[in-house]
N, C-alpha and C. Protein backbone atom coordinates (compact mmCIF):
# COMPACT_ATOMS: atom_id res chain seq x y z
N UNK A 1 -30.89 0.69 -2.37
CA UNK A 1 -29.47 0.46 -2.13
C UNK A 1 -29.26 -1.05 -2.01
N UNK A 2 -28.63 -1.82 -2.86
CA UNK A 2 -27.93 -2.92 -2.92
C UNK A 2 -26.98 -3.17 -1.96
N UNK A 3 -26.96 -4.45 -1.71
CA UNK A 3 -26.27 -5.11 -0.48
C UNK A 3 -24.75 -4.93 -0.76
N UNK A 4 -23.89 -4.65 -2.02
CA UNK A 4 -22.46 -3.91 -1.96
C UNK A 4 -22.41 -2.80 -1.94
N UNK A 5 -23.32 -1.83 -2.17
CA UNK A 5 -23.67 -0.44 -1.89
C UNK A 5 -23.01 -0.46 -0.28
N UNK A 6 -24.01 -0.95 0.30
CA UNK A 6 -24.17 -0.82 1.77
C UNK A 6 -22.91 -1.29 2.31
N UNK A 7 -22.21 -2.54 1.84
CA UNK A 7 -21.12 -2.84 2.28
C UNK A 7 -20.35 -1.83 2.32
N UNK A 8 -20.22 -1.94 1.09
CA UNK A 8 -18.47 -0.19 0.92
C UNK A 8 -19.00 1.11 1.63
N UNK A 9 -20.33 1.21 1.78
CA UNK A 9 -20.30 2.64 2.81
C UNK A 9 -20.24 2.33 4.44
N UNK A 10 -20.48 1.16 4.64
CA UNK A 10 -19.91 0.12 6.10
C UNK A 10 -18.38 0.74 6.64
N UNK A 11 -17.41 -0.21 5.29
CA UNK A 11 -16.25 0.23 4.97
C UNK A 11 -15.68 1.36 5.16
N UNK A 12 -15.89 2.49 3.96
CA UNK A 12 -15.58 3.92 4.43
C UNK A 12 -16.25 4.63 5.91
N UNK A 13 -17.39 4.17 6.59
CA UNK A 13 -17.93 4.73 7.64
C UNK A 13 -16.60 4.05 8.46
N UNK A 14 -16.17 2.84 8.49
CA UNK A 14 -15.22 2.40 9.59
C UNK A 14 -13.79 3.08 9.42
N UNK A 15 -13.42 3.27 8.19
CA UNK A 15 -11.95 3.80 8.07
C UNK A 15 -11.93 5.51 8.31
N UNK A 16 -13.75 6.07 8.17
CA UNK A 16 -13.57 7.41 8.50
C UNK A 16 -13.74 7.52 10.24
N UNK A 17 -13.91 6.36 10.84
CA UNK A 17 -14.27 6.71 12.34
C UNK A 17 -12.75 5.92 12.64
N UNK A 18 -12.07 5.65 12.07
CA UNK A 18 -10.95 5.11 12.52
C UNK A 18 -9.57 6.65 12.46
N UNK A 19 -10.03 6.77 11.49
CA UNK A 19 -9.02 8.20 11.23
C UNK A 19 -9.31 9.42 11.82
N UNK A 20 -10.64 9.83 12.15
CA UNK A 20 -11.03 10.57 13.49
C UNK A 20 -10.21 10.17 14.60
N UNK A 21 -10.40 8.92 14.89
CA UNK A 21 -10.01 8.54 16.15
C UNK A 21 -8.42 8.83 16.31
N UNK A 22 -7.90 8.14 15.18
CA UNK A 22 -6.53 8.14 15.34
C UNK A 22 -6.22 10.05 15.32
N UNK A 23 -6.77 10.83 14.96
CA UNK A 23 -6.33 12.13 14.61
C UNK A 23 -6.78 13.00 15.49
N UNK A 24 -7.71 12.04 16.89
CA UNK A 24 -7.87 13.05 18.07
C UNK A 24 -6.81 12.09 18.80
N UNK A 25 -6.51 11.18 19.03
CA UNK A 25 -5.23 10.90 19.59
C UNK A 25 -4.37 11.25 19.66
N UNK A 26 -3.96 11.99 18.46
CA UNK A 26 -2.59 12.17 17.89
C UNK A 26 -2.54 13.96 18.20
N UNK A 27 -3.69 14.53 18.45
CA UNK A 27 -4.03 16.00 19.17
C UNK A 27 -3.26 16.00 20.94
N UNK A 28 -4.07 14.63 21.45
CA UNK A 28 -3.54 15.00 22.48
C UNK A 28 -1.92 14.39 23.08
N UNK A 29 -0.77 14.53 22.26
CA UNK A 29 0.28 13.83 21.84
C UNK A 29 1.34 14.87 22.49
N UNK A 30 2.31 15.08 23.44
CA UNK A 30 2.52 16.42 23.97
C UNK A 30 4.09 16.48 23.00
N UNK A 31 4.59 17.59 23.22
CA UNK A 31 5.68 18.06 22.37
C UNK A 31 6.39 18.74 22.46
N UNK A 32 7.02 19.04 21.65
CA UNK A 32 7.70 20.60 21.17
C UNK A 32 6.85 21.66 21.51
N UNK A 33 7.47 23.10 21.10
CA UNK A 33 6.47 24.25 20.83
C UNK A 33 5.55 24.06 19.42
N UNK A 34 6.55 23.62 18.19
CA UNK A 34 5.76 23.78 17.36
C UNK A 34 5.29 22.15 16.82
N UNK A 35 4.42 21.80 16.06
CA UNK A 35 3.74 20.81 16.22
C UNK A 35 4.63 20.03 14.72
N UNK A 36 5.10 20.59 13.80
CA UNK A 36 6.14 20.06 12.89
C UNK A 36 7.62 19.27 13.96
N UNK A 37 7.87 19.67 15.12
CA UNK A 37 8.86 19.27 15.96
C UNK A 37 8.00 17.98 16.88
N UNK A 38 6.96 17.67 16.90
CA UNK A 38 6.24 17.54 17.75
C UNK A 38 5.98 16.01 17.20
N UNK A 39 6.02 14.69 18.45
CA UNK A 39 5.48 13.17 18.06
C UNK A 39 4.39 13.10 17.25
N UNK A 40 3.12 14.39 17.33
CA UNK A 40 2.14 13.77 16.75
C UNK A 40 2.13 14.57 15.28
N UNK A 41 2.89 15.04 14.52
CA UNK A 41 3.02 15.43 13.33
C UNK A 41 3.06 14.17 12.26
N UNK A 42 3.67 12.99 12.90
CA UNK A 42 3.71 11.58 11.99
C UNK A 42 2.10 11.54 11.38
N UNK A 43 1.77 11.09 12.66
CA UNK A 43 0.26 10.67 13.12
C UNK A 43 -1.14 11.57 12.88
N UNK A 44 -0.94 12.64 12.64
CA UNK A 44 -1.84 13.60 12.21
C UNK A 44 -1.48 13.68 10.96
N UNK A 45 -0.64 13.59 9.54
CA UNK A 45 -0.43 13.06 8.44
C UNK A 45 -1.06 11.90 8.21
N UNK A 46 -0.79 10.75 8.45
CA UNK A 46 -1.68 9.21 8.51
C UNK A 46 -2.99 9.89 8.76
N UNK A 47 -3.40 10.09 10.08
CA UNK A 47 -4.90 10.35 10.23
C UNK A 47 -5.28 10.88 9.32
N UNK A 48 -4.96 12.33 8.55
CA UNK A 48 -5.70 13.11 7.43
C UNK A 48 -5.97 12.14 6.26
N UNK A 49 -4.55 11.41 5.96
CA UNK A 49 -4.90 10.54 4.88
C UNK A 49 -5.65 9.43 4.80
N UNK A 50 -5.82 9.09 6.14
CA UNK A 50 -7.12 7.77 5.82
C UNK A 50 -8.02 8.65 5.75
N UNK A 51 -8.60 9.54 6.70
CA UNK A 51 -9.77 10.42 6.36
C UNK A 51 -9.96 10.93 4.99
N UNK A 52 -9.13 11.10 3.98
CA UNK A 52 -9.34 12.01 2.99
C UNK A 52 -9.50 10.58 1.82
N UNK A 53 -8.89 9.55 2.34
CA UNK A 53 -9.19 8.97 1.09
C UNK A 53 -10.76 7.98 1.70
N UNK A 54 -11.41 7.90 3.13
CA UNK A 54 -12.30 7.11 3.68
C UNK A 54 -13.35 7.87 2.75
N UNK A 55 -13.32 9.11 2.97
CA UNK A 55 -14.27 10.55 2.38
C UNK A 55 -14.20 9.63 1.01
N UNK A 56 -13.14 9.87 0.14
CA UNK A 56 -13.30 9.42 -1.28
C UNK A 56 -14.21 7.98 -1.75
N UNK A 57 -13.42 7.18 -0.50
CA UNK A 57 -14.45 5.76 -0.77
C UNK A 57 -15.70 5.78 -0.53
N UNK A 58 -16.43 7.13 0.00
CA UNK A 58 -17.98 6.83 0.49
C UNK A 58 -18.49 7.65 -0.83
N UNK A 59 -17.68 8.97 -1.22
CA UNK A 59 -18.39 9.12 -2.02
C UNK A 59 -19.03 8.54 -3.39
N UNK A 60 -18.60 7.19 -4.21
CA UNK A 60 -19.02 6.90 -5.08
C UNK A 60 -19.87 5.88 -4.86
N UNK A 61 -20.48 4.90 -3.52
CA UNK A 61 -21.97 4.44 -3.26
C UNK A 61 -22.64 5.71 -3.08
N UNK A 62 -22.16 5.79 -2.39
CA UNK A 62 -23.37 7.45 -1.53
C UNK A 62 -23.94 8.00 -2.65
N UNK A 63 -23.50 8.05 -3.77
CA UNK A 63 -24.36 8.76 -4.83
C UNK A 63 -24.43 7.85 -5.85
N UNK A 64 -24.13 6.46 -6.12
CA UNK A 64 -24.34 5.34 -6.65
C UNK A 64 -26.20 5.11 -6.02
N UNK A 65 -26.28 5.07 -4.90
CA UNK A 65 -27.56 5.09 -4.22
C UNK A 65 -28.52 6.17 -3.76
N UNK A 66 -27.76 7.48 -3.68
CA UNK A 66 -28.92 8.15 -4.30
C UNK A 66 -29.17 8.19 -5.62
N UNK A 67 -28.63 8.03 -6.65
CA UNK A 67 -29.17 8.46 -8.24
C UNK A 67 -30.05 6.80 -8.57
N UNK A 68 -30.04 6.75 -7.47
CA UNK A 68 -30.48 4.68 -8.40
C UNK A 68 -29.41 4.24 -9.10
N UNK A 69 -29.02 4.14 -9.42
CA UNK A 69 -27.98 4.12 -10.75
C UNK A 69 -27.08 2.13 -10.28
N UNK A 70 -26.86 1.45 -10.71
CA UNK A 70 -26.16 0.38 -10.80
C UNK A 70 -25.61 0.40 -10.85
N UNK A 71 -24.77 -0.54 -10.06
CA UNK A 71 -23.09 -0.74 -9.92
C UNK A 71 -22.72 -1.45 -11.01
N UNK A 72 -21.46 -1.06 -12.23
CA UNK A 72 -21.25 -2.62 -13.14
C UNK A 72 -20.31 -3.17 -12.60
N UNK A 73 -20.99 -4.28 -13.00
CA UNK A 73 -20.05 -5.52 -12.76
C UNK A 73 -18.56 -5.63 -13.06
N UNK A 74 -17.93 -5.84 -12.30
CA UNK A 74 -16.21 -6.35 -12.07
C UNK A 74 -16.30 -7.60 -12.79
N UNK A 75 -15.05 -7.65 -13.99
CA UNK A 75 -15.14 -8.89 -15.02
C UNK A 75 -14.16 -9.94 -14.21
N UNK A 76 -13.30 -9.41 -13.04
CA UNK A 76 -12.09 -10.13 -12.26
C UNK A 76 -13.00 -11.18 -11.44
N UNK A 77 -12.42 -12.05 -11.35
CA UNK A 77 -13.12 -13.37 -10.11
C UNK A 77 -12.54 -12.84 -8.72
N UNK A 78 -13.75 -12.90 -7.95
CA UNK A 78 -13.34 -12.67 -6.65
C UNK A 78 -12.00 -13.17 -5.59
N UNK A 79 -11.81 -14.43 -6.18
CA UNK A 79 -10.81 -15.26 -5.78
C UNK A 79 -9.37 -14.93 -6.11
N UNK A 80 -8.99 -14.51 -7.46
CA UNK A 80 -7.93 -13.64 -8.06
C UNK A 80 -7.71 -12.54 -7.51
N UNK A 81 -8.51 -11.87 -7.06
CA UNK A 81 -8.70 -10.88 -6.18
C UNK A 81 -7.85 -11.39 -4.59
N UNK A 82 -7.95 -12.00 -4.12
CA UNK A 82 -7.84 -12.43 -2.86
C UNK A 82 -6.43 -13.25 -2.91
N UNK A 83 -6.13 -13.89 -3.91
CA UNK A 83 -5.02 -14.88 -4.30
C UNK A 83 -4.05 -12.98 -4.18
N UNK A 84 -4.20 -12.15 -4.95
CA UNK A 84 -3.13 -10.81 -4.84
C UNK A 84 -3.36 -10.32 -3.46
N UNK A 85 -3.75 -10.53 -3.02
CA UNK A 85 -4.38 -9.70 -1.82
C UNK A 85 -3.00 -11.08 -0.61
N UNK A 86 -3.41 -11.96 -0.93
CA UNK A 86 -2.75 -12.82 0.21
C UNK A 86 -1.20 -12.97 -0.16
N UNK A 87 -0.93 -13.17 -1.39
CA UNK A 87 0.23 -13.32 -1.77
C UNK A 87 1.16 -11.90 -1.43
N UNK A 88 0.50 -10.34 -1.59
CA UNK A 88 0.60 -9.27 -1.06
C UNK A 88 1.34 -9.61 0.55
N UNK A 89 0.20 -9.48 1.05
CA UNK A 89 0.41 -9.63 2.64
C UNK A 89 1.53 -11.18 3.08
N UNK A 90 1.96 -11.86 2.12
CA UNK A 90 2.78 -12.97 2.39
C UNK A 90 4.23 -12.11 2.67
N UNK A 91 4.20 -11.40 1.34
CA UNK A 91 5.22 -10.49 1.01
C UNK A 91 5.88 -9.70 1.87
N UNK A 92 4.63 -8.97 2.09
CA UNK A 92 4.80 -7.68 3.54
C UNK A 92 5.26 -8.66 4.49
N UNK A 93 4.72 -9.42 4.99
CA UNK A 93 5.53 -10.13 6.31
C UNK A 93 6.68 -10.77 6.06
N UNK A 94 7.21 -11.20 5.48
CA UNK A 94 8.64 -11.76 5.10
C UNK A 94 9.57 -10.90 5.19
N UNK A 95 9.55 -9.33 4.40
CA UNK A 95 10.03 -8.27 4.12
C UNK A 95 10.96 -8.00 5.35
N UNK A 96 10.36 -7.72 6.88
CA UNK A 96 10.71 -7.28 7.85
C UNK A 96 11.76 -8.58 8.59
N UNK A 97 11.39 -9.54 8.21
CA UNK A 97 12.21 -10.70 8.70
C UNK A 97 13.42 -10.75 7.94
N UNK A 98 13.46 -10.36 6.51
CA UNK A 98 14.25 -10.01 5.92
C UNK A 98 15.35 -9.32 6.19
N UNK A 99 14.76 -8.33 6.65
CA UNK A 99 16.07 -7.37 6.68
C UNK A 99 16.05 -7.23 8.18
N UNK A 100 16.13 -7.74 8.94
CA UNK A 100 16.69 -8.51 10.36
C UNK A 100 17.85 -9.47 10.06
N UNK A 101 17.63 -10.12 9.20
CA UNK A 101 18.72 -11.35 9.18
C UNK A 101 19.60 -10.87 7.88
N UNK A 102 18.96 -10.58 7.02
CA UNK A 102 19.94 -10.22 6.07
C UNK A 102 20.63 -8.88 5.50
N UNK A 103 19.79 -7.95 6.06
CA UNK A 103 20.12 -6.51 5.91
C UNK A 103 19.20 -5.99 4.80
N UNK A 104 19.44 -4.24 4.86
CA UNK A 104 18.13 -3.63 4.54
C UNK A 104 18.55 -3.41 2.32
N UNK A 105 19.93 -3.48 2.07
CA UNK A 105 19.90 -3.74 0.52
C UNK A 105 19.26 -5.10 -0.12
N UNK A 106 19.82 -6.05 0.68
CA UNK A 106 19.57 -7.30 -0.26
C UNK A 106 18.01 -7.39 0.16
N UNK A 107 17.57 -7.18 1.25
CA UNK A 107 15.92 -7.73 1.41
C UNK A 107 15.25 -6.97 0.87
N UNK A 108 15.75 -5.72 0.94
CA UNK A 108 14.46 -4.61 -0.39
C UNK A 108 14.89 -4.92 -1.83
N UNK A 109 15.98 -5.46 -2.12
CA UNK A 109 15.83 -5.74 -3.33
C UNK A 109 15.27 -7.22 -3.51
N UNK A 110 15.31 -8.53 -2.78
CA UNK A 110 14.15 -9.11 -3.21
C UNK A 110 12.60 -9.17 -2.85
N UNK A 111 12.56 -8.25 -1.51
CA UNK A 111 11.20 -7.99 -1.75
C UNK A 111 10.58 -7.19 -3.23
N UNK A 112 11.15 -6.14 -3.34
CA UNK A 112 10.59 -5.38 -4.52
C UNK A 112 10.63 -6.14 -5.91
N UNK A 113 11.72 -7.07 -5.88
CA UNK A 113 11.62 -7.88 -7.22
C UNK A 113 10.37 -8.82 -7.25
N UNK A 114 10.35 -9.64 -6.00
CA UNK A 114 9.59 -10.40 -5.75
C UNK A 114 7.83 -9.87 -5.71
N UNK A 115 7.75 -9.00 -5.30
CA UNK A 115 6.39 -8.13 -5.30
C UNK A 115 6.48 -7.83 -6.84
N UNK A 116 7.16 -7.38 -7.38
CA UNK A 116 6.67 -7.09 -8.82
C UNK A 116 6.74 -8.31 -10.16
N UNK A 117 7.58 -9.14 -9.65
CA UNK A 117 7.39 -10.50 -10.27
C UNK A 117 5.40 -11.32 -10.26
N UNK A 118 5.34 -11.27 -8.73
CA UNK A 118 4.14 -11.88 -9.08
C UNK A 118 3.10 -10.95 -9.12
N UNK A 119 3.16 -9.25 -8.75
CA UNK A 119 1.79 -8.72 -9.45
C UNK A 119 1.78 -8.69 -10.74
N UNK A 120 3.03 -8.69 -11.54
CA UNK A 120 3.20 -8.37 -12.91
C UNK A 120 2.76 -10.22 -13.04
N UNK A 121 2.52 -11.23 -12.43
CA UNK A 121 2.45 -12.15 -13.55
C UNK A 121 0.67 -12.67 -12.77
N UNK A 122 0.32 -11.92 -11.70
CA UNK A 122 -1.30 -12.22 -11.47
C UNK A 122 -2.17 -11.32 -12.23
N UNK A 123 -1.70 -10.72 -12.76
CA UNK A 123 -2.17 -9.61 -13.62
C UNK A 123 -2.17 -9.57 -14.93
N UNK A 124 -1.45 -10.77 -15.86
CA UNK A 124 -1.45 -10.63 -17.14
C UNK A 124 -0.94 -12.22 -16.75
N UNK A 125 -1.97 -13.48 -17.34
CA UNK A 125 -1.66 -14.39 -17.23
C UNK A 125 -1.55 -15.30 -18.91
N UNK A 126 -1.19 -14.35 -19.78
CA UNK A 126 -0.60 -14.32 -21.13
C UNK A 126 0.04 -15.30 -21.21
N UNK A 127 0.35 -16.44 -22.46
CA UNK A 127 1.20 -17.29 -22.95
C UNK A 127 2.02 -15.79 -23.73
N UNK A 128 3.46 -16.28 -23.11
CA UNK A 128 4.64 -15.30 -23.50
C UNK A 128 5.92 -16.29 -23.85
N UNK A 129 6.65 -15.86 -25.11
CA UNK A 129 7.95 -16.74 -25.26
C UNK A 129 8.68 -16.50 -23.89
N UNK A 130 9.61 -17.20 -24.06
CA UNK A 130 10.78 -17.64 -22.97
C UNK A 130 11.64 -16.35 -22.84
N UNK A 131 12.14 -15.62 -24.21
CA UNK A 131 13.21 -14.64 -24.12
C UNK A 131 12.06 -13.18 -23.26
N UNK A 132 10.79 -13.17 -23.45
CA UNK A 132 9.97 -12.00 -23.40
C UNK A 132 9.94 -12.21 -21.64
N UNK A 133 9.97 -13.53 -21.11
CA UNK A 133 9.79 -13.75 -20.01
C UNK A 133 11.09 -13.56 -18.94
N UNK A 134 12.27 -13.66 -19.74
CA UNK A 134 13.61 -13.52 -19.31
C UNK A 134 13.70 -12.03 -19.26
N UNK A 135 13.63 -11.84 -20.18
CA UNK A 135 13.53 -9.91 -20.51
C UNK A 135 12.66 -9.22 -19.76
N UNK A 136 11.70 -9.76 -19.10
CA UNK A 136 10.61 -9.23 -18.20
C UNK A 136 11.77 -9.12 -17.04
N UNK A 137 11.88 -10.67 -16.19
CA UNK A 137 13.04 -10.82 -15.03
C UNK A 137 13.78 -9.39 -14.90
N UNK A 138 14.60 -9.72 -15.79
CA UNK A 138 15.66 -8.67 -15.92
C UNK A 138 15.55 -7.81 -15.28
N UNK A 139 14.70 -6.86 -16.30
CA UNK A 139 14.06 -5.63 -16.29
C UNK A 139 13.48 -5.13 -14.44
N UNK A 140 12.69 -6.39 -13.99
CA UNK A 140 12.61 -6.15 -12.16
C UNK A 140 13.56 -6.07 -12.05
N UNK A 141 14.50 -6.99 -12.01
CA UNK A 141 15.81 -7.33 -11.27
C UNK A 141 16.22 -5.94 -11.05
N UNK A 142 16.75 -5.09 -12.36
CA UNK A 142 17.31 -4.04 -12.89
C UNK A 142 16.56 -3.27 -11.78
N UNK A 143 15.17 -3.33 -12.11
CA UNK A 143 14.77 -1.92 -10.98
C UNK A 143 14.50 -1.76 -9.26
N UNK A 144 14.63 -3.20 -9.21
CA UNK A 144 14.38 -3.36 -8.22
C UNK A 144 15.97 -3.29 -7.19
N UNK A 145 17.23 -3.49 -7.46
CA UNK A 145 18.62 -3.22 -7.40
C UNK A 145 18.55 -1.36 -7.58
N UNK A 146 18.10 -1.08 -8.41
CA UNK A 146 18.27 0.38 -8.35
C UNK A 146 17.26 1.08 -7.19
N UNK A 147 16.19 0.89 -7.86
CA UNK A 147 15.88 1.32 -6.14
C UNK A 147 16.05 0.96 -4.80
N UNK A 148 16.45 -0.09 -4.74
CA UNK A 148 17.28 -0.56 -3.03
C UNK A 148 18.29 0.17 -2.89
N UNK A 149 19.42 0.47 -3.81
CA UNK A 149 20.22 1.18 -3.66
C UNK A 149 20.23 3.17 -3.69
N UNK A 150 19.28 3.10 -4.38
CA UNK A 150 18.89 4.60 -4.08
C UNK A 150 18.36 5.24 -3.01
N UNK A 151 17.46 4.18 -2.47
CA UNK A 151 16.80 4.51 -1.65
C UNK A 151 18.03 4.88 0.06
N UNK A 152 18.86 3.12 -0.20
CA UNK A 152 19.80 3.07 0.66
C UNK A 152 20.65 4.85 1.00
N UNK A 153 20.86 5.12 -0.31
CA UNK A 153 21.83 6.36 -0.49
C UNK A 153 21.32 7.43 -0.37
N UNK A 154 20.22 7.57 -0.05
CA UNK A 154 19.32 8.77 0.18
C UNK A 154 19.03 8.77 1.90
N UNK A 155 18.97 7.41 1.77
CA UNK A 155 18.89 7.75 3.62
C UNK A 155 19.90 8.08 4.44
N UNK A 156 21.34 7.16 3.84
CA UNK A 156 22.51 7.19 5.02
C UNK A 156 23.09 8.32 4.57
N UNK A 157 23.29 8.92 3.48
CA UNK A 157 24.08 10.05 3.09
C UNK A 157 23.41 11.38 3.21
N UNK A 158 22.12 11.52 2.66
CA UNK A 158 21.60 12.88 2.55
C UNK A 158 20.56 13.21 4.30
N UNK A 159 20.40 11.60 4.37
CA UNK A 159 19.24 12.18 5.65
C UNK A 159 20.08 12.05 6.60
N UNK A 160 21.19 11.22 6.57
CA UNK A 160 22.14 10.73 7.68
C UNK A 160 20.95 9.68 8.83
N UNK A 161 20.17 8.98 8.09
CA UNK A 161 19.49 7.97 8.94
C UNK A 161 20.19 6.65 8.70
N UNK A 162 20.84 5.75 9.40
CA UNK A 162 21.47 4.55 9.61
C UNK A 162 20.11 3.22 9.14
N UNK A 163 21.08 2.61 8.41
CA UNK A 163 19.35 1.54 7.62
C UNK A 163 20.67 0.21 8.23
N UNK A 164 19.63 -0.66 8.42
CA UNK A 164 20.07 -2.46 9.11
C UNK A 164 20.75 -2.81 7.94
């Protein structure tokens, strides 16, 4: 077993003892009669899903290292990797400051533009004409306005939940 073997089953061992944890917490959570009415119905959803996908991440070392078998190589630079990863998390934190000061249409629509502007351009770092690059814009702009607003209209009208 290779030293990234061992890492990523590190990894999934921590996110599967994390989702245990969180999913006996969320057991002893008191409530309603029935547990769909009940605080820890959020939280026992989350818990299953880190568990079910922690399970998924162990399984492909775990048998990467029993069969012998070699990991191939990732052609991405580690650093590109991390440049999406930070620019990501820049994103996420702005988002919430966002729609404190400016409200919950206009900040989901430039977060979501803005998130798909730069994964769509860390991800394909192509020489593109000017109109292909305008026409790209757009095209976020376009979806990213539609889903702020859908989303908006699905909450205050159909769920009757009040958005900032």
């Amino acid at each position: 077993m290779d030293k990234k073997q061992k890492r990523e089953i590190g990894v999934g061992t921590v996110f599967l003892a994390f989702g245990v944890y969180i999913f006996y917490e969320s057991l002893t959570l008191k409530g309603k009669e029935s547990l769909s009415h009940s605080g820890a119905f959020f939280p026992l959803i989350i818990a299953s899903i880190i568990i079910l996908f922690s399970i998924v991440l162990l399984i492909k070392p775990i048998s990467q290292a029993l069969s012998g078998e070699k990991k191939v190589l990732v052609s991405e630079e580690p650093t590109q990797s991390l440049w999406k990863v930070g620019i990501g998390l820049m994103i996420l934190i702005a988002y919430p400051i966002l729609v404190s000061n400016t409200g919950f249409l206009l900040a989901t629509f430039f977060f979501l533009g803005v998130l798909m502007y730069f994964m769509k351009r860390l991800r394909s770092e192509e020489k593109r004409e000017r109109r292909e690059k305008l026409k790209e814009i757009v095209i976020i702009l376009f979806i990213s306005f539609i889903v702020a607003f859908l989303v908006k209209i699905l909450f205050e009208n159909l769920f009757r939940i009040p958005l900032p």
